[in-house]
Protein backbone atom coordinates (compact mmCIF):
# COMPACT_ATOMS: atom_id res chain seq x y z
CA UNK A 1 102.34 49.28 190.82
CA UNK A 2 100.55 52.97 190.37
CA UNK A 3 102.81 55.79 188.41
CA UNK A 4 101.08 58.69 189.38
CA UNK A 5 101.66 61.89 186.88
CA UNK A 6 100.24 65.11 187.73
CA UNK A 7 101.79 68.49 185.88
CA UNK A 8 99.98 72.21 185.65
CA UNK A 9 99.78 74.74 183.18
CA UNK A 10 99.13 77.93 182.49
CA UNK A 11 95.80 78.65 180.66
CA UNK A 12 96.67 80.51 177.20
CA UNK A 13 95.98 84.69 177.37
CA UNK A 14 93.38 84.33 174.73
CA UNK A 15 89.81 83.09 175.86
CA UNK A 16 89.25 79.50 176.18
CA UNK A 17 86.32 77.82 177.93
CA UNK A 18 87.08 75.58 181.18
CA UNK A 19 85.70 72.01 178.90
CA UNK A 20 88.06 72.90 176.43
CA UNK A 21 91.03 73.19 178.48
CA UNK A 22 90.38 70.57 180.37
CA UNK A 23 90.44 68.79 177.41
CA UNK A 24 93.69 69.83 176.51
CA UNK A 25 94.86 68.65 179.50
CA UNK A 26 93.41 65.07 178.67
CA UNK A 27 95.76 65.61 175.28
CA UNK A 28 99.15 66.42 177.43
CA UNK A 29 98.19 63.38 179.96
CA UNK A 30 97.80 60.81 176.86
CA UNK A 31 101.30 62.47 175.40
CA UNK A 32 102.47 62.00 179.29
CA UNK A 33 101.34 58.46 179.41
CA UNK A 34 102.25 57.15 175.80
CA UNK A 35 106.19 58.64 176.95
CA UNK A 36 106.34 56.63 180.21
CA UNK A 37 104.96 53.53 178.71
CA UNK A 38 107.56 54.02 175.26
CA UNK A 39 110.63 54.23 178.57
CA UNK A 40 109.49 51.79 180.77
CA UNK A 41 110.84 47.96 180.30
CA UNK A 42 108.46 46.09 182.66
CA UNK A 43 105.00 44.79 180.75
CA UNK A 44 101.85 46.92 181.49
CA UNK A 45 98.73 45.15 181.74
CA UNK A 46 95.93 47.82 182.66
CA UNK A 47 96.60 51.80 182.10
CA UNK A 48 93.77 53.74 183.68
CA UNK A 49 93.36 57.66 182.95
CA UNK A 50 91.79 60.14 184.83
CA UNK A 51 90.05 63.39 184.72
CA UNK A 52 87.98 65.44 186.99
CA UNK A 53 85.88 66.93 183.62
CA UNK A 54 83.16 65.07 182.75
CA UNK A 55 82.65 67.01 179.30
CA UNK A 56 85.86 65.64 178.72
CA UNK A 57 84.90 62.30 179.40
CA UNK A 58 82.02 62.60 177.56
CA UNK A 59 83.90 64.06 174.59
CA UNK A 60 86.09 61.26 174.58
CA UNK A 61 83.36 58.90 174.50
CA UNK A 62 81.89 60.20 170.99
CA UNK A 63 83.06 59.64 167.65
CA UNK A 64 85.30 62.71 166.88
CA UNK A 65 83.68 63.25 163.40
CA UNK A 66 80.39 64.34 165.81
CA UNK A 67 82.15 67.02 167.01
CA UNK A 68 83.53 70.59 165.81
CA UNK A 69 86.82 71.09 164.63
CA UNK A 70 88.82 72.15 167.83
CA UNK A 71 87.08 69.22 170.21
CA UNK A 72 87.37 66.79 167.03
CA UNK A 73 91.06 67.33 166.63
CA UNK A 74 92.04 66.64 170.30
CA UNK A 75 89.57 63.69 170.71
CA UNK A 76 91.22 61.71 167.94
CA UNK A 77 94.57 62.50 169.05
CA UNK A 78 93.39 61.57 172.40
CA UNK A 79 91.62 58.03 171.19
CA UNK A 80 94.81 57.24 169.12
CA UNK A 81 97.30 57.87 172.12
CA UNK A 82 95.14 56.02 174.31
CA UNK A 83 93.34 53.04 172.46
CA UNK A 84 93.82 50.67 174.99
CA UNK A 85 93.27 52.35 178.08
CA UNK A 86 90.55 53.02 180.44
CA UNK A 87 89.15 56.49 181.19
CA UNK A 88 87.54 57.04 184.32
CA UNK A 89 86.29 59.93 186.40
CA UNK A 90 88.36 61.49 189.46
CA UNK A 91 86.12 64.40 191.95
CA UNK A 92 87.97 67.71 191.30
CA UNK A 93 88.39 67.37 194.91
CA UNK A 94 90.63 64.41 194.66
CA UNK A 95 92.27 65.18 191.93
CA UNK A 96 96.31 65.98 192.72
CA UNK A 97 96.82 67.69 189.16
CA UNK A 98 94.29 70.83 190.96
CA UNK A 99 96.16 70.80 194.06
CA UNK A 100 98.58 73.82 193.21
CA UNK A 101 95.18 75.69 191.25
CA UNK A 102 93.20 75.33 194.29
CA UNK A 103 95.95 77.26 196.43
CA UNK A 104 97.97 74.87 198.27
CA UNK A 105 100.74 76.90 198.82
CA UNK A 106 104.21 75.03 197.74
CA UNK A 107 105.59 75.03 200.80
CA UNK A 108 102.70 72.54 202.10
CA UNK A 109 103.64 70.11 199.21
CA UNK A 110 105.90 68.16 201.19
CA UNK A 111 102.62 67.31 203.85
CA UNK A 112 100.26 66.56 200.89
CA UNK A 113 98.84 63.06 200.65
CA UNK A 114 97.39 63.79 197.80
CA UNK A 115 99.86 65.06 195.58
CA UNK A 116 102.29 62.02 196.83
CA UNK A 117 100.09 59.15 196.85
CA UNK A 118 97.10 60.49 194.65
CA UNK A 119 93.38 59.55 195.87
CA UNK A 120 92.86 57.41 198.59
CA UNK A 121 90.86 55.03 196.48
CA UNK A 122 94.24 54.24 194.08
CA UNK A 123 95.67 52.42 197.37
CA UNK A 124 92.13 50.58 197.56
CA UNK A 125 93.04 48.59 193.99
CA UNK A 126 89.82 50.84 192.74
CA UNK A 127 89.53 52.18 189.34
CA UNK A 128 88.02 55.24 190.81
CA UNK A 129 85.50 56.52 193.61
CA UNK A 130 83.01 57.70 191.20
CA UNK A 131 81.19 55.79 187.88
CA UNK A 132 82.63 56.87 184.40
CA UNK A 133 78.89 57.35 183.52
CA UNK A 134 78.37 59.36 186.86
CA UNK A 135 75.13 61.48 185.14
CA UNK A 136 77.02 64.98 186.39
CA UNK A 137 77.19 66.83 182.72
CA UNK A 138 76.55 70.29 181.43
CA UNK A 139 74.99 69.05 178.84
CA UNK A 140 74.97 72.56 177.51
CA UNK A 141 78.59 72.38 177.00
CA UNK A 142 78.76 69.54 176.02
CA UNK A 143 75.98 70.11 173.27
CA UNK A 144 77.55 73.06 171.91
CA UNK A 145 80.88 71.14 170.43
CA UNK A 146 78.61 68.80 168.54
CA UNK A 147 78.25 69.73 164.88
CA UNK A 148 75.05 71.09 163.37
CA UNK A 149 73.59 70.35 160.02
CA UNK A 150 75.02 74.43 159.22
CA UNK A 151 78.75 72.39 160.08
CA UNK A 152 78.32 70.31 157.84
């Protein structure tokens, strides 16, 4: 059985970089997920998580005390909530949480594969259609939420 979850927010007024709210949108799916799992009766033997960020990904790969306050606080929430579940990647592209950001207008909802049954390669029994380690990284970004000697 696949639960598919997919909910949008609003980005906050106050400026916030695209890594860093796509992290917090890591943080509401592991609140998401740890809610469904607390309600539903039936055993669960594999819970797979997705995200189309790989900063995120690689964020939640790295011990939190590596990284600055703001990443470090959401990455151990994140690794707490989801200890014993899999993270994987998901192409923006194929990813039904960006369907209403990328335009779809509501009234096309209804005729949307992808925001019923999620990416085609969920019906295939895969974990995803790309490699968790898929290489594609800012590492930039990435780099500049790591803590310095000065952070220390």
């Amino acid at each position: 059985m696949t639960i598919l979850v997919r909910k949008s927010r609003v980005a906050p007024i106050r400026v916030i970089s695209i890594p860093r709210l796509e992290l917090c949108a890591c943080v509401l799916l592991a609140q998401h997920m740890r809610k469904i799992c607390s309600c539903i009766k039936l055993k669960i033997s594999d819970i797979v998580l997705h995200t189309d960020s790989t900063i995120a990904l690689a964020w939640l790969n790295a011990p939190a005390n590596q990284l600055k306050t703001f990443i470090a606080n959401r990455v151990s929430k994140i690794q707490r909530l989801t200890e014993t579940c899999v993270w994987t990647h998901v192409p923006t592209h194929l990813n039904p949480a960006d369907i209403v950001s990328r335009g779809l207008h509501p009234r096309d909802l209804p005729d949307s594969d992808l925001w019923w049954r999620g990416p085609p390669f969920l019906e295939q029994g895969k974990l995803s259609s790309v490699q968790t380690n898929s290489g594609v990284l800012n590492e930039k970004e990435y780099s500049s939420e790591l803590k310095t000697n000065e952070d220390i």
